[in-house]
Protein backbone atom coordinates (compact mmCIF):
# COMPACT_ATOMS: atom_id res chain seq x y z
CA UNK A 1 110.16 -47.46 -77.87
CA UNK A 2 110.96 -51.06 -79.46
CA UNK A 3 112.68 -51.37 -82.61
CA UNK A 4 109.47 -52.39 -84.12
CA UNK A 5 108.76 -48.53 -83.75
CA UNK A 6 112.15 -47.47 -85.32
CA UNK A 7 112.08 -49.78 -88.26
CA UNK A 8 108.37 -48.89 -89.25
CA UNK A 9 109.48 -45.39 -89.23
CA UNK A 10 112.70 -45.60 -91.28
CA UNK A 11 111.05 -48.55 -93.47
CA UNK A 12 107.07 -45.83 -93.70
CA UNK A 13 108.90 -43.04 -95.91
CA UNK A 14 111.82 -41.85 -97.57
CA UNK A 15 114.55 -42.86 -95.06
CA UNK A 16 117.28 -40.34 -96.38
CA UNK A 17 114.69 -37.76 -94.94
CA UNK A 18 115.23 -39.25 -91.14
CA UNK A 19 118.38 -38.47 -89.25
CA UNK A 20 119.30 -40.93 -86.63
CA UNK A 21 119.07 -38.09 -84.01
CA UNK A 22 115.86 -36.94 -84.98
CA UNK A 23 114.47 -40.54 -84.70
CA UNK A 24 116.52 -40.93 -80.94
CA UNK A 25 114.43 -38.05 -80.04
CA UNK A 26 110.89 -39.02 -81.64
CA UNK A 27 111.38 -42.27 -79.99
CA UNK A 28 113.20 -41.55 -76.48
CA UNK A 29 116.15 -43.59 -77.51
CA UNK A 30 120.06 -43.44 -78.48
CA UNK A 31 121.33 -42.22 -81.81
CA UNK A 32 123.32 -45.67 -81.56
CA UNK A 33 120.31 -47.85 -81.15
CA UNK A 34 118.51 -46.09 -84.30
CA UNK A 35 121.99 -46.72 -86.42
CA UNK A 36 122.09 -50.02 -85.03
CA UNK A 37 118.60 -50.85 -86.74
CA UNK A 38 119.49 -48.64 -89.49
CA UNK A 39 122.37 -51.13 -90.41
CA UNK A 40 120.27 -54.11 -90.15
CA UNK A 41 117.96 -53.28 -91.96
CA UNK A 42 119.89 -52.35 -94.76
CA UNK A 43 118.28 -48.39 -94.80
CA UNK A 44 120.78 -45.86 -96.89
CA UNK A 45 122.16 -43.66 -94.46
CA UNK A 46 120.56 -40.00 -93.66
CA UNK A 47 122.72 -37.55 -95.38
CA UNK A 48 121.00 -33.79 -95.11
CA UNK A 49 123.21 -32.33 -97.96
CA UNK A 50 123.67 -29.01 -99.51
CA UNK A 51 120.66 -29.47 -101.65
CA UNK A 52 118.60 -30.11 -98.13
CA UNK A 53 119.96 -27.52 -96.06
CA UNK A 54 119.50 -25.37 -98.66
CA UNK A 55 115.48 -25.96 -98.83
CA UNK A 56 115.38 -26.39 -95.21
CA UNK A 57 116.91 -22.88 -94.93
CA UNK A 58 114.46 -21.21 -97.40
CA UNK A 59 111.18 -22.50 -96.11
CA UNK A 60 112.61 -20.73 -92.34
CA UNK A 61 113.42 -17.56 -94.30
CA UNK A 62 110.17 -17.69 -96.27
CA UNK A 63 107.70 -18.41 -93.53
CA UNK A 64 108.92 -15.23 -91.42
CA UNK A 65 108.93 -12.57 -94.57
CA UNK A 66 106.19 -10.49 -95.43
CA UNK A 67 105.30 -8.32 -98.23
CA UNK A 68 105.30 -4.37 -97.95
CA UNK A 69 104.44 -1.12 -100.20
CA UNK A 70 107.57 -0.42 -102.63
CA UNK A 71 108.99 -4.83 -102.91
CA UNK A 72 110.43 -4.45 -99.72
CA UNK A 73 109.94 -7.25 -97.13
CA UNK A 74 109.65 -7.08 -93.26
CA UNK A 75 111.36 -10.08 -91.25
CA UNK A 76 108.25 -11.31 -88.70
CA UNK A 77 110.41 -13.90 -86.82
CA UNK A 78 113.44 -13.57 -84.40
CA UNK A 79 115.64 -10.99 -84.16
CA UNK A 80 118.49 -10.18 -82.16
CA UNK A 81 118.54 -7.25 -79.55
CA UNK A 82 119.85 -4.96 -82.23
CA UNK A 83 116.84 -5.70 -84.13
CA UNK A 84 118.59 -8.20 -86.90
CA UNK A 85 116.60 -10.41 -88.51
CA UNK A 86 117.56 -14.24 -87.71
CA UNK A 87 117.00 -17.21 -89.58
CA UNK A 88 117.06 -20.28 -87.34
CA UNK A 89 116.86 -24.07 -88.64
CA UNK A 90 118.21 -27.40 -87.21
CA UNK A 91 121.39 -26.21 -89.13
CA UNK A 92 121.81 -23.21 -86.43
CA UNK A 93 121.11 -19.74 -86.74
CA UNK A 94 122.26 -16.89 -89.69
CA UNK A 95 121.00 -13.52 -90.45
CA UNK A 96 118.06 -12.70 -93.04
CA UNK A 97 120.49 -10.62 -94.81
CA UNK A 98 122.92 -13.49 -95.49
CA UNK A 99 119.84 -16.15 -96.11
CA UNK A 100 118.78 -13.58 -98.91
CA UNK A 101 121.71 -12.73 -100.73
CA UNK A 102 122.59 -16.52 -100.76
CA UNK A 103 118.96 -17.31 -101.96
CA UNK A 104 119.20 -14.31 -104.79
CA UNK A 105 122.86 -15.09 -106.14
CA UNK A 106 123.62 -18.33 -106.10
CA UNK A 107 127.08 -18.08 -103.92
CA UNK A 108 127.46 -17.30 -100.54
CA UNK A 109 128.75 -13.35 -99.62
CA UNK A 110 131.59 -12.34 -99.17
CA UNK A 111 132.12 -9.94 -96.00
CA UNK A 112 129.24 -8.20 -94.65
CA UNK A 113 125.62 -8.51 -96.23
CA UNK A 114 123.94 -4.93 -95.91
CA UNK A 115 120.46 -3.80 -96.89
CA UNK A 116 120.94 -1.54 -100.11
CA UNK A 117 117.70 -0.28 -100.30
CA UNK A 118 116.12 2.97 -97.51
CA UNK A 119 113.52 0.29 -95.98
CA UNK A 120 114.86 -0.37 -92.12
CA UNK A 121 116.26 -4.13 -91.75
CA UNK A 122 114.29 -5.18 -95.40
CA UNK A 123 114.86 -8.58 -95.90
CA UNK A 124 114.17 -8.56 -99.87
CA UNK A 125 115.82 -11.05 -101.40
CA UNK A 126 117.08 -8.37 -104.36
CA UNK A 127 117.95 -5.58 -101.66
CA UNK A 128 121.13 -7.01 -100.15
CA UNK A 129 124.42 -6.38 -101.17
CA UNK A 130 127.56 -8.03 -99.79
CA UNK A 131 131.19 -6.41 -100.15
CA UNK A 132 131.67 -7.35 -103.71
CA UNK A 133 128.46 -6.24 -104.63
CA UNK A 134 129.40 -2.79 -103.33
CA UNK A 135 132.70 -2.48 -105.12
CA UNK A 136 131.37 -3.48 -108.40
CA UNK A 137 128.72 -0.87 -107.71
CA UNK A 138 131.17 1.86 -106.83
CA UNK A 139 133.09 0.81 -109.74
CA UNK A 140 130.56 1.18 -112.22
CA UNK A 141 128.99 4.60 -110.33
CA UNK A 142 129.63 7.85 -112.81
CA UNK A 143 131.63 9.72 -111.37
CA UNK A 144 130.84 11.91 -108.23
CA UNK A 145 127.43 9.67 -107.80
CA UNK A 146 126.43 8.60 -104.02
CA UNK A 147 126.14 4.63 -104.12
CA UNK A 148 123.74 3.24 -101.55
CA UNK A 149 125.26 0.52 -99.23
């Protein structure tokens, strides 16, 4: 492709939204030679972010979850051979669980996510816990009261 082709791309929408290496592959050509015309023509540099990731993340997680009796949600994408559920953008690959809980608190888990509700490998967005979770559950259990995961 000519640079013609590489500037009317970067120059036809917003240009933060185009990495260089997804325009090397749209076009056949180096990462260098898309920076190069980049540069001169004066286009901000692509810069994905948290904010990005994060909605490139959700719309993977949301387009594989489906709604089931009792607010639980089955995972209808990948999933390992265990049977995990796998979330898998251009940022690499995480599990449901961990995509959920992030989505659902705000913060990212600390030690293992696990399904607290009875539904097998639910991917509900309210029905993971990660170790802190737990503890503070345990903690504020009555006495002699089973806490689920």
């Amino acid at each position: 492709m000519s640079y013609e082709a590489v500037a009317r791309a970067l120059e036809s929408g917003d240009p933060r939204e185009l990495s260089d290496r997804a325009l090397a592959g749209r076009f056949n050509v180096e990462e260098e030679f898309v920076a190069r015309v980049r540069a001169e023509l004066g286009v901000p540099l692509f810069n994905a972010g948290r904010r990005a990731r994060r909605e490139v993340v959700e719309a993977a997680y949301l387009a594989h979850v489906e709604d089931v009796e009792g607010g639980h949600q089955r995972w209808t994408g990948t999933v390992t051979r265990d049977g995990v559920p796998m979330v898998t953008t251009r940022f690499g690959q995480e599990s449901a669980h961990r995509v959920a809980f992030q989505l659902e608190t705000g913060r990212p888990p600390v030690g293992y996510v696990r399904v607290s509700c009875t539904y097998p490998h639910c991917v509900a967005r309210g029905h993971q816990a990660d170790r802190r979770l737990r503890e503070e559950r345990r903690r504020s259990a009555p006495a002699g009261t089973a806490v689920a995961a």
